[in-house]
N, C-alpha and C. Protein backbone atom coordinates (compact mmCIF):
# COMPACT_ATOMS: atom_id res chain seq x y z
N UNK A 1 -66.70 2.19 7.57
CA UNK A 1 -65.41 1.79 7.02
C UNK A 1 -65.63 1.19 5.63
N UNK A 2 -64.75 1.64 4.62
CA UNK A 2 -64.69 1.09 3.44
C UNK A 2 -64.67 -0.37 3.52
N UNK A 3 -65.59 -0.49 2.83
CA UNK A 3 -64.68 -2.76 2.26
C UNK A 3 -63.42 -2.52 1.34
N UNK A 4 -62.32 -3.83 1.83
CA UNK A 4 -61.23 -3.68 0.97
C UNK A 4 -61.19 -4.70 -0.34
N UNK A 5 -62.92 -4.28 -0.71
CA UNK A 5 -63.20 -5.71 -2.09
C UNK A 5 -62.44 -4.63 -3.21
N UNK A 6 -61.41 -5.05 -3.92
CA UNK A 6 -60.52 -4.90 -4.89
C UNK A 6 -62.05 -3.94 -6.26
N UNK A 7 -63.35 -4.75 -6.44
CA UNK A 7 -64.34 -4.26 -7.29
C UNK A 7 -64.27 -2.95 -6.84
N UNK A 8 -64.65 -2.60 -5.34
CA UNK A 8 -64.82 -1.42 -4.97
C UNK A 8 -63.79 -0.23 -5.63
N UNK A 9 -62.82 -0.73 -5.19
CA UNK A 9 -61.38 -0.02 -5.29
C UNK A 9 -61.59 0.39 -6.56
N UNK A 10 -61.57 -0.48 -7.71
CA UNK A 10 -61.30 -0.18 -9.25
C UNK A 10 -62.57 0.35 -9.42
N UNK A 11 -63.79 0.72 -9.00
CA UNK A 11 -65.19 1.67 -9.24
C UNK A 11 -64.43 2.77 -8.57
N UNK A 12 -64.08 3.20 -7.63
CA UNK A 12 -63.79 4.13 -7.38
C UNK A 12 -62.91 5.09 -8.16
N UNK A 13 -61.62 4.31 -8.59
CA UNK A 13 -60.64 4.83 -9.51
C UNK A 13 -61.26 4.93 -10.83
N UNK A 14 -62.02 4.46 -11.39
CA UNK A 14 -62.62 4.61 -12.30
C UNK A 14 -63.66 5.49 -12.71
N UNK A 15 -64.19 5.87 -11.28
CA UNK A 15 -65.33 7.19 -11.29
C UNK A 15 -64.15 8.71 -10.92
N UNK A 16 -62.81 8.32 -10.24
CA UNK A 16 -61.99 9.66 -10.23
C UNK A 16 -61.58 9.73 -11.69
N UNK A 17 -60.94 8.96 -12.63
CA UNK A 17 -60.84 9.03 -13.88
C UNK A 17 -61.64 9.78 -14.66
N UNK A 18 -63.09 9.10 -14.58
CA UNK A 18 -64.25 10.17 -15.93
C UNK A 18 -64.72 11.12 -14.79
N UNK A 19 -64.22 11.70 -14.01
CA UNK A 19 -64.04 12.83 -13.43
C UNK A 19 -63.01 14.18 -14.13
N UNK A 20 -61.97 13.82 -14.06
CA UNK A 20 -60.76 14.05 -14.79
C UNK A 20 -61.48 14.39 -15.80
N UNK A 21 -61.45 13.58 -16.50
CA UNK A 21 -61.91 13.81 -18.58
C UNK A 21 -63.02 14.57 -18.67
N UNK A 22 -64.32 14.23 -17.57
CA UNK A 22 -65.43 15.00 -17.69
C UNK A 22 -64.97 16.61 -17.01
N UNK A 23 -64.16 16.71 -16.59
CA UNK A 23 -63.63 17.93 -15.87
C UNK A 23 -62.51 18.91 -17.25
N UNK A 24 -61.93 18.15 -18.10
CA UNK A 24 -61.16 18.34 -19.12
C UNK A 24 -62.23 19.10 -20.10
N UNK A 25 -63.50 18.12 -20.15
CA UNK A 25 -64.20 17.62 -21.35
C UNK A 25 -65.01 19.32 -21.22
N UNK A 26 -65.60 19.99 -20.06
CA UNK A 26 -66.05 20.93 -19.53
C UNK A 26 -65.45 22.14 -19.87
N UNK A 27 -64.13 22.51 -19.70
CA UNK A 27 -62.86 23.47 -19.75
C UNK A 27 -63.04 23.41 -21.38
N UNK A 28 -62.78 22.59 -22.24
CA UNK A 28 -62.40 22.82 -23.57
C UNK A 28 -63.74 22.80 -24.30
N UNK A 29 -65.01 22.32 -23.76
CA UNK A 29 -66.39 23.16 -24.04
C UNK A 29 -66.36 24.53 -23.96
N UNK A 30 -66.42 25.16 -22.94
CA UNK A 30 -66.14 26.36 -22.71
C UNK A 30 -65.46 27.33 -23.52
N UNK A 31 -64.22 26.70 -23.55
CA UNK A 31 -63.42 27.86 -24.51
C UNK A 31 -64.32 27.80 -26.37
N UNK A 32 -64.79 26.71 -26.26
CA UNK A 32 -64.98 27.05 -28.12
C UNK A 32 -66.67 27.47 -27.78
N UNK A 33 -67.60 27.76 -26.51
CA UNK A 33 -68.78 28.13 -26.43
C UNK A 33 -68.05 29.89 -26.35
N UNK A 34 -67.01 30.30 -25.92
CA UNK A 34 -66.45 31.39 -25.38
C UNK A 34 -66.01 32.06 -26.89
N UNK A 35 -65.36 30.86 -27.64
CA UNK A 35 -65.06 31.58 -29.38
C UNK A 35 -66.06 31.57 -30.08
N UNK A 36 -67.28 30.83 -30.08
CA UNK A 36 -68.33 31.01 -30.80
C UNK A 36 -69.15 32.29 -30.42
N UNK A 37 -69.33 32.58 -29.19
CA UNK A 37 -69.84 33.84 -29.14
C UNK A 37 -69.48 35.23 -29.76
N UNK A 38 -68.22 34.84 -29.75
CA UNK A 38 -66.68 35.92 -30.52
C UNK A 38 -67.14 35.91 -31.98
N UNK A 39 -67.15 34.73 -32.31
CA UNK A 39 -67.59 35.12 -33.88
C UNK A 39 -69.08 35.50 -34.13
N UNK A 40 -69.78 35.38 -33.27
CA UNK A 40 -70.96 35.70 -33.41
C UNK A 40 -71.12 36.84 -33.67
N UNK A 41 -70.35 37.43 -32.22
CA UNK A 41 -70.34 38.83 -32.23
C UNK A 41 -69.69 39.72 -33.41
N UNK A 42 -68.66 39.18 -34.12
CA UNK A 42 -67.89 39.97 -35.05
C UNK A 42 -69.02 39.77 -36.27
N UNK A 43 -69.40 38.38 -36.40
CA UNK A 43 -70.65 38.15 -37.54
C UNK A 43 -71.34 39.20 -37.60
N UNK A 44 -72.14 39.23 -36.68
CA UNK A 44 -73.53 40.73 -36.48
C UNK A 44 -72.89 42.00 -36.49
N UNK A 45 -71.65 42.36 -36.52
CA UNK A 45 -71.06 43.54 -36.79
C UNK A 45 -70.51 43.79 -38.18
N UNK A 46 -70.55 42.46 -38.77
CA UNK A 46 -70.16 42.90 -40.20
C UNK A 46 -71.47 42.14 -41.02
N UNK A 47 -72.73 42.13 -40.84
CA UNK A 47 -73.29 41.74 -41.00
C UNK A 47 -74.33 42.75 -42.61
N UNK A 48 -73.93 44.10 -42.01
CA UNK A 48 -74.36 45.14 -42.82
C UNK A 48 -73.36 45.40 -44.53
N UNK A 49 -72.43 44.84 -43.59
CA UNK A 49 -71.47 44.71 -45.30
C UNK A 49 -71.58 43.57 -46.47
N UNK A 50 -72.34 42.37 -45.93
CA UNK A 50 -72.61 41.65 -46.79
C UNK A 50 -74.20 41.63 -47.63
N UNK A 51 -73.69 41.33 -48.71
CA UNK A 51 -75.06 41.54 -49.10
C UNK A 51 -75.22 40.44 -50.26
N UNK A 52 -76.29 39.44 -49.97
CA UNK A 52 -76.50 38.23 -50.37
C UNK A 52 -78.13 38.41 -51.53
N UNK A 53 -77.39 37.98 -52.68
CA UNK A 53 -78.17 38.19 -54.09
C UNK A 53 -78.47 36.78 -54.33
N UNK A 54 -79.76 36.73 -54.88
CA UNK A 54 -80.44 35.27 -55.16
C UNK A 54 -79.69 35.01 -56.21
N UNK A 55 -78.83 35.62 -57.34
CA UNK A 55 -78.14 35.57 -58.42
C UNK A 55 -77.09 35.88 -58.58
């Protein structure tokens, strides 16, 4: 059985919280690891059209 020490209570709510955000924080990693690959990919496909002069 849980203790009903009030500390407990607010650790608990406080570890579901940076749950939440770390769960947020994960999802919106993703999408810009998901667009960086995108540009990667379009990078190395136009990669032959640029052409970089020391001058």
């Amino acid at each position: 059985m849980l203790d009903n020490d009030p500390v407990i209570w607010a650790m608990l709510n406080a570890i579901k919280e940076l749950k939440i955000e770390n769960d947020k924080l994960k999802k919106a990693n993703k999408g810009v690891s998901d667009k960086d690959k995108r540009i990667r990919r379009l990078k190395g496909s136009f990669s032959h059209l640029i052409c970089f002069s020391p001058f």
